[in-house]
Protein backbone atom coordinates (compact mmCIF):
# COMPACT_ATOMS: atom_id res chain seq x y z
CA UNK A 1 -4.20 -8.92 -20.61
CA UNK A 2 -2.55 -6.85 -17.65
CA UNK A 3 -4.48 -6.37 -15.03
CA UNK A 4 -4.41 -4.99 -11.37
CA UNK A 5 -3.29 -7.65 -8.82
CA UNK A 6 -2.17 -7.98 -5.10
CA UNK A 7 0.23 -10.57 -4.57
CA UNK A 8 0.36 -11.54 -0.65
CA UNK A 9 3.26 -13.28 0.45
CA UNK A 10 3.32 -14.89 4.14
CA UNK A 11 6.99 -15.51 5.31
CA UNK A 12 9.00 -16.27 8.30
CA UNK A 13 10.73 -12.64 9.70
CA UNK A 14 14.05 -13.05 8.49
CA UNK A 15 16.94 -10.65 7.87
CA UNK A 16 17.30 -10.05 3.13
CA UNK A 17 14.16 -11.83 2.75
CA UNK A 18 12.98 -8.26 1.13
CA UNK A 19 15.75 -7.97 -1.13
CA UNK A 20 15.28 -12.42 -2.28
CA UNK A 21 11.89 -11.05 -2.87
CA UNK A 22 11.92 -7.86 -4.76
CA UNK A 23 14.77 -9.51 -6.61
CA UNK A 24 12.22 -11.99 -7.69
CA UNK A 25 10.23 -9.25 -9.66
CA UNK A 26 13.78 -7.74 -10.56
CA UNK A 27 14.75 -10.79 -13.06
CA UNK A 28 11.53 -10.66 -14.42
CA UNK A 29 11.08 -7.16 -15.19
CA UNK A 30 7.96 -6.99 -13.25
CA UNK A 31 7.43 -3.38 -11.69
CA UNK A 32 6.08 -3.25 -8.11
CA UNK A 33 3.72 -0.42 -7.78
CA UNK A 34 3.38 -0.35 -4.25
CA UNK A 35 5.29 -2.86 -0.95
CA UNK A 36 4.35 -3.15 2.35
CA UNK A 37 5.04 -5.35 4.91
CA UNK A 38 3.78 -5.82 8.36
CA UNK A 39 3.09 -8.94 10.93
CA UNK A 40 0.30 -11.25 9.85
CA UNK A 41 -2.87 -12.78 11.99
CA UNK A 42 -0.37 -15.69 12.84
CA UNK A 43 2.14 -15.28 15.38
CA UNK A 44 6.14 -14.49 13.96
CA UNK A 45 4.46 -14.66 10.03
CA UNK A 46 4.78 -11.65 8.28
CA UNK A 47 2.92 -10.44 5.66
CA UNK A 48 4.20 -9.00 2.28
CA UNK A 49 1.28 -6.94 0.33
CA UNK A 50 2.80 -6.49 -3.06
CA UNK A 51 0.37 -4.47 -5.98
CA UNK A 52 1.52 -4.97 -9.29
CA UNK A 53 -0.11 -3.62 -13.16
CA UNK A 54 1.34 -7.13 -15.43
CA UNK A 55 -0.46 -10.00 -16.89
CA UNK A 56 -1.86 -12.47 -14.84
CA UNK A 57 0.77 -15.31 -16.23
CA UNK A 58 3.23 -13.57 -15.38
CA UNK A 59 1.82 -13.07 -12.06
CA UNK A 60 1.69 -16.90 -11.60
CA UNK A 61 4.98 -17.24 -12.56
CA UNK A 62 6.46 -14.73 -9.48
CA UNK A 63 4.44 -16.90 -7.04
CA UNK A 64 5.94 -20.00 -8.11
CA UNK A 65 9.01 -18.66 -7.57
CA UNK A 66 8.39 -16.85 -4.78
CA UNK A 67 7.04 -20.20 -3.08
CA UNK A 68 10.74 -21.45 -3.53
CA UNK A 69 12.21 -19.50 -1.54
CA UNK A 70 12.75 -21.20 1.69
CA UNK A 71 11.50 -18.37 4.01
CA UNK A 72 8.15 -18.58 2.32
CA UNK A 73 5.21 -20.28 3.45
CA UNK A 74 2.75 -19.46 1.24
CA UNK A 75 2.09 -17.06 -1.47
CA UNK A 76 -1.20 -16.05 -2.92
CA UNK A 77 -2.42 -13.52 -5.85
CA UNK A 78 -5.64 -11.61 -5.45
CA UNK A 79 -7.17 -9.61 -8.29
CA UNK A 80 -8.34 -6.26 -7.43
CA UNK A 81 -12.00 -6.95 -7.58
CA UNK A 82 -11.19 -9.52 -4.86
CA UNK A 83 -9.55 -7.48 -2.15
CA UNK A 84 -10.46 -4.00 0.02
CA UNK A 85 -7.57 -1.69 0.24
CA UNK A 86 -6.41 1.49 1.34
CA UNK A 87 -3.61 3.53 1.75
CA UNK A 88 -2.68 6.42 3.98
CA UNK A 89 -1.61 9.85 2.69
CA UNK A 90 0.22 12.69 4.83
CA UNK A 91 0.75 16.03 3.57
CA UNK A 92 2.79 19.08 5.13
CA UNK A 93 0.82 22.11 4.13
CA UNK A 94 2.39 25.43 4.54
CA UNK A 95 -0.27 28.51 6.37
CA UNK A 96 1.46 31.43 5.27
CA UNK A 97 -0.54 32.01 2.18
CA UNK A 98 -3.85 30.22 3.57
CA UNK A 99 -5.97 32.98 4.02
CA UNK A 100 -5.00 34.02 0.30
CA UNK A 101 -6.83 31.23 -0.92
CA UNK A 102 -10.25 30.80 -2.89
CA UNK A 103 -11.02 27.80 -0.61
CA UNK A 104 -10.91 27.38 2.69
CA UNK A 105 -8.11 24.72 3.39
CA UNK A 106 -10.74 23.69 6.38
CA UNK A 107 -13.51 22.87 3.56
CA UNK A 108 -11.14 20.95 1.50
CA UNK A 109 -9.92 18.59 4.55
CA UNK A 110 -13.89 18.30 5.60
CA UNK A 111 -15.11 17.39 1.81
CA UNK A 112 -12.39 14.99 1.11
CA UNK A 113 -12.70 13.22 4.38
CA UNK A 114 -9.50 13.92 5.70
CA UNK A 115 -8.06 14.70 9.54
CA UNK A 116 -6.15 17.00 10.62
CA UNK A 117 -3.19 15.57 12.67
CA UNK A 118 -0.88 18.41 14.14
CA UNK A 119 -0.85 22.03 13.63
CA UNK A 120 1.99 24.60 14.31
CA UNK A 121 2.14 28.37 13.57
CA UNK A 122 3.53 27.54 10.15
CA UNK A 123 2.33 24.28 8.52
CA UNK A 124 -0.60 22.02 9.24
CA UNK A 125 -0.26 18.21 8.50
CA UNK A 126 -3.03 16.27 7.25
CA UNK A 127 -3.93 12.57 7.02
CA UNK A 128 -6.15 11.24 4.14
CA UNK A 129 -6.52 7.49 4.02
CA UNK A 130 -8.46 6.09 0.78
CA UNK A 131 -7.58 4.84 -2.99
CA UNK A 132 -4.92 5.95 -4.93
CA UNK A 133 -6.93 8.62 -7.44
CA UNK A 134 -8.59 9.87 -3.40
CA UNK A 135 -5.45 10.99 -2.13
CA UNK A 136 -3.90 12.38 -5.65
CA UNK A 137 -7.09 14.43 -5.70
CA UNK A 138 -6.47 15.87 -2.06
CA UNK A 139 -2.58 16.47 -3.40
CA UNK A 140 -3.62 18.46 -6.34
CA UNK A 141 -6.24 20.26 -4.10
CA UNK A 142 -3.85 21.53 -1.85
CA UNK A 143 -1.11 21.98 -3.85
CA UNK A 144 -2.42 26.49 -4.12
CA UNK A 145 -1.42 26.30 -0.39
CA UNK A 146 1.92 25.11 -0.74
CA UNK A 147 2.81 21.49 -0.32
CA UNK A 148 5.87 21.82 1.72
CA UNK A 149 6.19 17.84 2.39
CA UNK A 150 4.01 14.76 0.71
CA UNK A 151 4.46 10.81 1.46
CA UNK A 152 1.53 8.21 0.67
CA UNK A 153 2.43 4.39 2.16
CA UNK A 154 1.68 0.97 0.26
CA UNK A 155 -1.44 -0.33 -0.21
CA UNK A 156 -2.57 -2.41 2.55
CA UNK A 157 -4.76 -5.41 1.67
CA UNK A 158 -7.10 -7.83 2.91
CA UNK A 159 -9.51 -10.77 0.28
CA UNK A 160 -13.13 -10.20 0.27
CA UNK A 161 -13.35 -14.35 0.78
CA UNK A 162 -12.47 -15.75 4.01
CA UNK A 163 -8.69 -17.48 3.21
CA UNK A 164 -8.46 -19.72 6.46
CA UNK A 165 -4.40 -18.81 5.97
CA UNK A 166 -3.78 -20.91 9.28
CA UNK A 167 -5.24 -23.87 7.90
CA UNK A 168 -3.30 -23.36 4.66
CA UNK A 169 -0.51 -22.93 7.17
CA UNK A 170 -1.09 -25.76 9.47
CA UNK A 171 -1.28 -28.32 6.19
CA UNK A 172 2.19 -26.32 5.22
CA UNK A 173 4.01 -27.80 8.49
C-alpha cells in the first residue's frame, strides 16, 4: 500500500553525493516529491530530508541501498504520522490591480497566517510557512492579484520520538 514517507539520510558533506543519491531513487523509479538538505545536530553531518508517495517495501529497499553508499552513515524512514513538517512558501504579488479586488490582499495574508516580507511600489512578497494543501490554498487565493513570481522549498522534517542519532552515530564509528 503506498503511503506518505520521509526518508532522512545523514551523510558526510561531500562533493556528487546528491546526484549517488537521487540516482538511487532514479534506478528504481521511485519519484521524490520534495529534497532538502541542510547541516544536521552533529558537527560536518548533513542531513538529507527526502518525502516520497511509494510503498513502504520499496521504501526499505532505497535505504538499504542508500546505507551502501560509503558517504552514508545512517539512513532512516519515517512515516508521516511520525514526523512534524513544514515548508516555506514565497509569493511575488503584483499591486497594480489590488485595490480592484473583492478581498483585501491584507485580510488574506492575516487569515492564512502569512507575513509580509518586503514591499515596493509594484509587488509585495509574502512568506507562508505550513503544509503543502496551506500554501496551495494561499497560491490559489492570490492568484486574482496577479502572481508575478511563486517558489515553495522542501519539506523540512524532524520524528515525533526522540532518535538519539549521535548514539546511532557513535556505535557507527
Amino acid at each position: 500500500m503506498q503511503g506518505k514517507y520521509f526518508i532522512t539520510v545523514y551523510t558526510e558533506h561531500q562533493i556528487g553525493l546528491l546526484n549517488r543519491i537521487t540516482n538511487i531513487f532514479t534506478r528504481r523509479q521511485m519519484n521524490i516529491e520534495s529534497l532538502t538538505v541542510s547541516k544536521s545536530e552533529i558537527k560536518e553531518v548533513h542531513k538529507f530530508t527526502i518525502l516520497v508517495f511509494d510503498e513502504e517495501e520499496r521504501v526499505q529497499k532505497v535505504i538499504s541501498q542508500l546505507e551502501k553508499q560509503i558517504e552514508v552513515i545512517r539512513a532512516f524512514y519515517h512515516e508521516h504520522s511520525d514526523t512534524i513538517f513544514q515548508e516555506v512558501a514565497l509569493y511575488k504579488i503584483a499591486l497594480e490591480n489590488a485595490d480592484e479586488q473583492e478581498k483585501s490582499l491584507e485580510s488574506i495574508v492575516r487569515q492564512s497566517h502569512a507575513s509580509i516580507i518586503s514591499v515596493s511600489k509594484d509587488f509585495v512578497v509574502i512568506e507562508k510557512t505550513g503544509h503543502l494543501k496551506e500554501t496551495e490554498e494561499l497560491l490559489q487565493e492570490l492568484q486574482p492579484f496577479g502572481v508575478l513570481q511563486f517558489v515553495r522549498s522542501g519539506c523540512v522534517a524532524i520524528t515525533k520520538k526522540p532518535m538519539h542519532v549521535s548514539k546511532l552515530l557513535e556505535e557507527f564509528n
